[in-house]
C-alpha atoms as a PDB file:
ATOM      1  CA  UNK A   1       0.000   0.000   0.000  1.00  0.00           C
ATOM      2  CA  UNK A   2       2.983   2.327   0.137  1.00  0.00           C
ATOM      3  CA  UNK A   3       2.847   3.241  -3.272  1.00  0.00           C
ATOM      4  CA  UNK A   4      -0.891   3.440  -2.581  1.00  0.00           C
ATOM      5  CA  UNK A   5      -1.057   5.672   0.463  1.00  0.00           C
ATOM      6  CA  UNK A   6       1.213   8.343   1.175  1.00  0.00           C
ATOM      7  CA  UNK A   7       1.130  11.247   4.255  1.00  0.00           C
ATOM      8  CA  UNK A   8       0.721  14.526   2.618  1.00  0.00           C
ATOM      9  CA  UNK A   9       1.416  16.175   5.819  1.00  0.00           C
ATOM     10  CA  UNK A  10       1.325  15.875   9.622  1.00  0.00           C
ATOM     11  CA  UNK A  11      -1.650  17.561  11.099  1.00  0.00           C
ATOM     12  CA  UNK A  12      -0.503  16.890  15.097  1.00  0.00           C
ATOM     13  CA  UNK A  13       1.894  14.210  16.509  1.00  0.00           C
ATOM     14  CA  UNK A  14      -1.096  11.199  15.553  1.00  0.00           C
ATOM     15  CA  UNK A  15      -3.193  13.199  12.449  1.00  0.00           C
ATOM     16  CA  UNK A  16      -2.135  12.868   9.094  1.00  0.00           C
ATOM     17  CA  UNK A  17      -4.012  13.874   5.731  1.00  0.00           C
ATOM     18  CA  UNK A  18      -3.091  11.375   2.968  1.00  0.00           C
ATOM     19  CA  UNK A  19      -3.491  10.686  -0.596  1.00  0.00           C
ATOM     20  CA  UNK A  20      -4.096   8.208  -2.934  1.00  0.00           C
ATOM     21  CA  UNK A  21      -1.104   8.269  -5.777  1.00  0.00           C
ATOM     22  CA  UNK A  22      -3.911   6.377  -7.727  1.00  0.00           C
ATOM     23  CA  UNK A  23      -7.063   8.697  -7.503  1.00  0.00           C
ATOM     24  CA  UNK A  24      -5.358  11.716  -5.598  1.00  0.00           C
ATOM     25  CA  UNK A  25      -8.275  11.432  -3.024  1.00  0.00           C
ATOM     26  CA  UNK A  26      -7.324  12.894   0.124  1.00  0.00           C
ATOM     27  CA  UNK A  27      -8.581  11.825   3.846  1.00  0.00           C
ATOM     28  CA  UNK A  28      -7.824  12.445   7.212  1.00  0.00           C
ATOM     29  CA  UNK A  29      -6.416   9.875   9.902  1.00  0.00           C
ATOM     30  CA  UNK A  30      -5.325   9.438  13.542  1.00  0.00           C
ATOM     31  CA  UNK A  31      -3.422   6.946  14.896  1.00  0.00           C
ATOM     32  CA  UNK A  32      -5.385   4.331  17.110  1.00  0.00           C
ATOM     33  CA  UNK A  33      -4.760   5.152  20.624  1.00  0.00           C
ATOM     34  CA  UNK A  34      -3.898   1.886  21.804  1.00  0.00           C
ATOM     35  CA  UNK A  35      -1.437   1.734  18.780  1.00  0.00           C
ATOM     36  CA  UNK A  36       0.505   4.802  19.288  1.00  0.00           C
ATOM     37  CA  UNK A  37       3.409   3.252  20.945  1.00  0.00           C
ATOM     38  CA  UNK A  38       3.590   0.952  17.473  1.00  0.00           C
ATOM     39  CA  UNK A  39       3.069   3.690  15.525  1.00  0.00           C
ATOM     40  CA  UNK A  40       6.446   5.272  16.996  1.00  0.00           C
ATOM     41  CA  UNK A  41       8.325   2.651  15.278  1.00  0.00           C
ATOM     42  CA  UNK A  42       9.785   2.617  12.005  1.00  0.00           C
ATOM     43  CA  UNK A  43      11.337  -0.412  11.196  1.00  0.00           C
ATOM     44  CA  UNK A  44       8.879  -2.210   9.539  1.00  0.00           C
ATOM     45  CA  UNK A  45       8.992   0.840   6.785  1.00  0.00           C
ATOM     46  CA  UNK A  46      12.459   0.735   6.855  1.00  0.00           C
ATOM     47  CA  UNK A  47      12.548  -2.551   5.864  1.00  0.00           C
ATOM     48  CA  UNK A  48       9.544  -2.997   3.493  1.00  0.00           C
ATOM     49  CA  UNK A  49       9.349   0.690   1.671  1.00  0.00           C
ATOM     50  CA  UNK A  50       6.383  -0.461  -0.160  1.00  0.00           C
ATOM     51  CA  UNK A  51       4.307  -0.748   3.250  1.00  0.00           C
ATOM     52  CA  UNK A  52       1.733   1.326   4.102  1.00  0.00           C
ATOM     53  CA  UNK A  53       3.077   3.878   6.238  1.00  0.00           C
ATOM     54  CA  UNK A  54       0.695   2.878   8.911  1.00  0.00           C
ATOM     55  CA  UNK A  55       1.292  -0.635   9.021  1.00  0.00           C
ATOM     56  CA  UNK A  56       3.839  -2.036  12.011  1.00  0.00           C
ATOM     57  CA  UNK A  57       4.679  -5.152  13.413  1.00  0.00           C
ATOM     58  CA  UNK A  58       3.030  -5.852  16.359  1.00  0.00           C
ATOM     59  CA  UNK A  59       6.835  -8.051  18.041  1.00  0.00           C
ATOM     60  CA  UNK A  60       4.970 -11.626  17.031  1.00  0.00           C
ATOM     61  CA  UNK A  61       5.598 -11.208  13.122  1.00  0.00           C
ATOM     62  CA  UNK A  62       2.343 -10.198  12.937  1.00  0.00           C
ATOM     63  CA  UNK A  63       1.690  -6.657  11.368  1.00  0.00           C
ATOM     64  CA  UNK A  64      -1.483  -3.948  12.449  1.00  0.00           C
ATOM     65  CA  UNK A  65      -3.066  -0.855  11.244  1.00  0.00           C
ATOM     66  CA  UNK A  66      -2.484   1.793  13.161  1.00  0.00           C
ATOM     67  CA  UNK A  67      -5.108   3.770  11.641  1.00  0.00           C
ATOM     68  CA  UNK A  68      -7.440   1.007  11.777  1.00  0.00           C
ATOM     69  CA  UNK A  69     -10.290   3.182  13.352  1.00  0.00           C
ATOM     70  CA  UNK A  70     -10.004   6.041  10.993  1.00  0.00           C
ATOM     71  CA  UNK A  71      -8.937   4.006   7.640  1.00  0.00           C
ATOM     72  CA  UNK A  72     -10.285   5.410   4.514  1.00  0.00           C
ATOM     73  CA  UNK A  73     -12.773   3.329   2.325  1.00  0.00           C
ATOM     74  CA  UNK A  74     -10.244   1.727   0.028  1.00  0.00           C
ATOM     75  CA  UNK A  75      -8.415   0.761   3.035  1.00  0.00           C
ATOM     76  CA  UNK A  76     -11.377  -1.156   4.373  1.00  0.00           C
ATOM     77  CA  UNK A  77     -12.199  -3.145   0.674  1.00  0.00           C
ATOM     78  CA  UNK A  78      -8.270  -4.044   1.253  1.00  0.00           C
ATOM     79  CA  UNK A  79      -7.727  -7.422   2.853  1.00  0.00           C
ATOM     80  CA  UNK A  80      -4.077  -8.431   3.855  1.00  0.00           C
ATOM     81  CA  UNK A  81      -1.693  -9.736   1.256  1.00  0.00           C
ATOM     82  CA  UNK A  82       2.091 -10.506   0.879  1.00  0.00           C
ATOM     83  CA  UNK A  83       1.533  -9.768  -2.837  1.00  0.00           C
ATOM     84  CA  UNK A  84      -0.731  -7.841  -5.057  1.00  0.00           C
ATOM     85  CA  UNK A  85      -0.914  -8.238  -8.402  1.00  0.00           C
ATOM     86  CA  UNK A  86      -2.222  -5.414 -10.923  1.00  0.00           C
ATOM     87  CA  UNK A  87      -2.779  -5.549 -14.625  1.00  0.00           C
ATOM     88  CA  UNK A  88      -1.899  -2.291 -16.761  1.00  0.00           C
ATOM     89  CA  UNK A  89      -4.977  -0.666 -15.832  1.00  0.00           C
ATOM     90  CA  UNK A  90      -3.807  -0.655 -12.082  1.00  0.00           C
ATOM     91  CA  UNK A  91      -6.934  -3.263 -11.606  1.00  0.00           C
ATOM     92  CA  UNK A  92      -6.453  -5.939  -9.147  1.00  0.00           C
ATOM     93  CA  UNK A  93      -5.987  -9.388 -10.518  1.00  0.00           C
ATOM     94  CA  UNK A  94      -4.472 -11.500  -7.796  1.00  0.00           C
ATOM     95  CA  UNK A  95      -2.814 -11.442  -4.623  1.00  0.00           C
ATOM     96  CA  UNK A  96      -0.905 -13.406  -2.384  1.00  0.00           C
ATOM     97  CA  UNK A  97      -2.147 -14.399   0.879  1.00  0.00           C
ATOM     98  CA  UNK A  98       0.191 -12.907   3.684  1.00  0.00           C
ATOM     99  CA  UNK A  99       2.526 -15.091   5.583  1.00  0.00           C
ATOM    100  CA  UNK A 100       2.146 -17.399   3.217  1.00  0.00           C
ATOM    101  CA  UNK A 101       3.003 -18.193  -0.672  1.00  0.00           C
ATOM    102  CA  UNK A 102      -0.696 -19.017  -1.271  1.00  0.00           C
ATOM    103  CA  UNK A 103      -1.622 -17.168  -4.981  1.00  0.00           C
ATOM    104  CA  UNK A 104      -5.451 -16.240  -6.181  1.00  0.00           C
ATOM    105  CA  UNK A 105      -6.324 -15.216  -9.343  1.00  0.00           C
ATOM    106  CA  UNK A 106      -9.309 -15.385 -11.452  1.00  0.00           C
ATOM    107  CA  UNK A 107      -7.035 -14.355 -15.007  1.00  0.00           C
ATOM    108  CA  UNK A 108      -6.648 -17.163 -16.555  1.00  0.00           C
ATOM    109  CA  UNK A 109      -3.361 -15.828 -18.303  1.00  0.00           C
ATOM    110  CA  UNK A 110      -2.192 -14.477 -15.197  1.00  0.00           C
ATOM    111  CA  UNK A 111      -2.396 -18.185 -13.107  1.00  0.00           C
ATOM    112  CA  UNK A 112      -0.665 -19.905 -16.429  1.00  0.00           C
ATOM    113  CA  UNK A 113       2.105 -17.470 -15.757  1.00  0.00           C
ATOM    114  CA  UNK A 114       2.167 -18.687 -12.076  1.00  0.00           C
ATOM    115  CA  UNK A 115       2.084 -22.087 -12.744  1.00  0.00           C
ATOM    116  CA  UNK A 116       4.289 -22.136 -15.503  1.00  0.00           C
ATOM    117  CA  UNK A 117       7.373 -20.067 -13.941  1.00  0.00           C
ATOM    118  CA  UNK A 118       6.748 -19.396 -10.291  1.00  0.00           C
ATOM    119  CA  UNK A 119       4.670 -21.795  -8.635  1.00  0.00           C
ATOM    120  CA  UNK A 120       7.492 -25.051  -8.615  1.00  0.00           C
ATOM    121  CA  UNK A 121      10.416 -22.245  -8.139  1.00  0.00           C
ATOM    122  CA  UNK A 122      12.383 -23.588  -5.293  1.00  0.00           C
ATOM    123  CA  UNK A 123      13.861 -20.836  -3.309  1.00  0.00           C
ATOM    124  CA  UNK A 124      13.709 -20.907   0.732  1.00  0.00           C
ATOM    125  CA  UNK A 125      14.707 -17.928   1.363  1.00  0.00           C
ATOM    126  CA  UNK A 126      10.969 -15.663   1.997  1.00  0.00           C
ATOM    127  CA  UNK A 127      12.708 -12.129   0.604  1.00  0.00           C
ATOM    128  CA  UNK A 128      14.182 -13.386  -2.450  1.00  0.00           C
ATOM    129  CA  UNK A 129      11.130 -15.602  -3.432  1.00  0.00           C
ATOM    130  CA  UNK A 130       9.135 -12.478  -3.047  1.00  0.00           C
ATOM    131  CA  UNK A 131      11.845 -10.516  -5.339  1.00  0.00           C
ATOM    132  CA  UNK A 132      12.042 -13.312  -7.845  1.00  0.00           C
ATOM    133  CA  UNK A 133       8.146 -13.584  -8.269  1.00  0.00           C
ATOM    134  CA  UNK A 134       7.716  -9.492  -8.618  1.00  0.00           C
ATOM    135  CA  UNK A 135      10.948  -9.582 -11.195  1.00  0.00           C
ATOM    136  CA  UNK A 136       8.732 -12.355 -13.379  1.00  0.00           C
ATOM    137  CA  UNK A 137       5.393 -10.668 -13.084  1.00  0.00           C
ATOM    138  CA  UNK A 138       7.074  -7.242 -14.086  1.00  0.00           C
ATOM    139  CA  UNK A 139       8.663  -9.046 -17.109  1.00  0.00           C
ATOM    140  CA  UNK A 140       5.305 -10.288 -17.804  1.00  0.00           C
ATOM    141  CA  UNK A 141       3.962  -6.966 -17.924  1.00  0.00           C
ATOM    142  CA  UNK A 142       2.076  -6.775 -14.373  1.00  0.00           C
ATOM    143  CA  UNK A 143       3.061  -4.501 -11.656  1.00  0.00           C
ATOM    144  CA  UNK A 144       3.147  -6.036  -7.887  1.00  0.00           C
ATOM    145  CA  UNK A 145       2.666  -4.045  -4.888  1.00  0.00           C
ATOM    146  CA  UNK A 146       4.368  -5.602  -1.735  1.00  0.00           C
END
C-alpha cells in the first residue's frame, strides 16, 4: 500500500491527511490510541518501503493498522496480502495471501504465468522468493505491490 497511500502532511503528533497516488483522493487519519506506541516505530517501513506507512509489526511477526479506526474506504475493501498483483490498468488481478506463498487469481493468463514459472520455483529464502516472483510478473507486464 505504500505506493498506494502516502502522508501529505502531519496535522498533530497522531493526524495525518493522505493521498491516494492512484485517484489523488485525500482523507484524514489518527493513529489508534492503543497503537501509538507501534506507531512510533519505524522499522517495519524501513525494511519494506512499499508498506503502508501505517502498518507495524506488532513483536509476534504479525503486522497492524495503526489507523485502523479512521482508515479510509479503500483501506477497508483491502484485505491483507504478501503480494498484489495489478494488470496495466492498475486493476487488481491477484494477490498473495500474507505469511504465506498461497496465490489467487481469477485471469486465466495471469495463473498460467504462475504455474508455468513461479509456482514449482524452489527458493527458501521468503525475501528473495518475493523478489524473484515481482521480477517475473514485471517481465510479464504486471506490476506487484508488496
Amino acid at each position: 500500500m505504500g505506493e498506494i497511500i502516502e502522508i501529505r502532511e502531519e496535522l498533530d503528533s497522531h493526524t495525518f491527511r493522505i493521498g491516494f497516488t492512484v485517484t489523488g483522493e485525500e482523507r484524514i487519519v489518527s493513529v489508534d490510541s492503543d497503537k501509538i506506541h507501534l506507531f512510533r516505530s519505524a522499522e517495519l517501513t524501513a525494511s519494506r518501503p512499499m508498506a503502508c506507512p501505517f502498518l507495524r509489526e506488532t513483536g509476534t511477526e504479525k503486522c497492524v493498522c495503526s489507523v485502523h479506526t479512521t482508515r479510509p474506504g479503500l483501506c477497508r475493501q483491502y484485505s491483507c496480502y504478501r503480494l498484489l498483483v495489478l494488470d496495466s490498468g492498475s486493476n487488481r488481478i491477484g494477490k498473495v495471501t500474507d505469511a504465506s506463498r498461497y496465490f489467487t487469481t481469477n485471469d486465466p493468463n495471469l495463473r498460467r504465468l504462475w504455474n508455468q514459472k513461479i509456482a514449482e520455483a524452489e527458493i527458501a529464502d521468503e525475501m528473495t522468493w518475493e523478489i524473484f516472483v515481482e521480477e517475473t510478473l514485471v517481465r510479464a507486464g504486471y506490476r506487484v505491490v508488496r
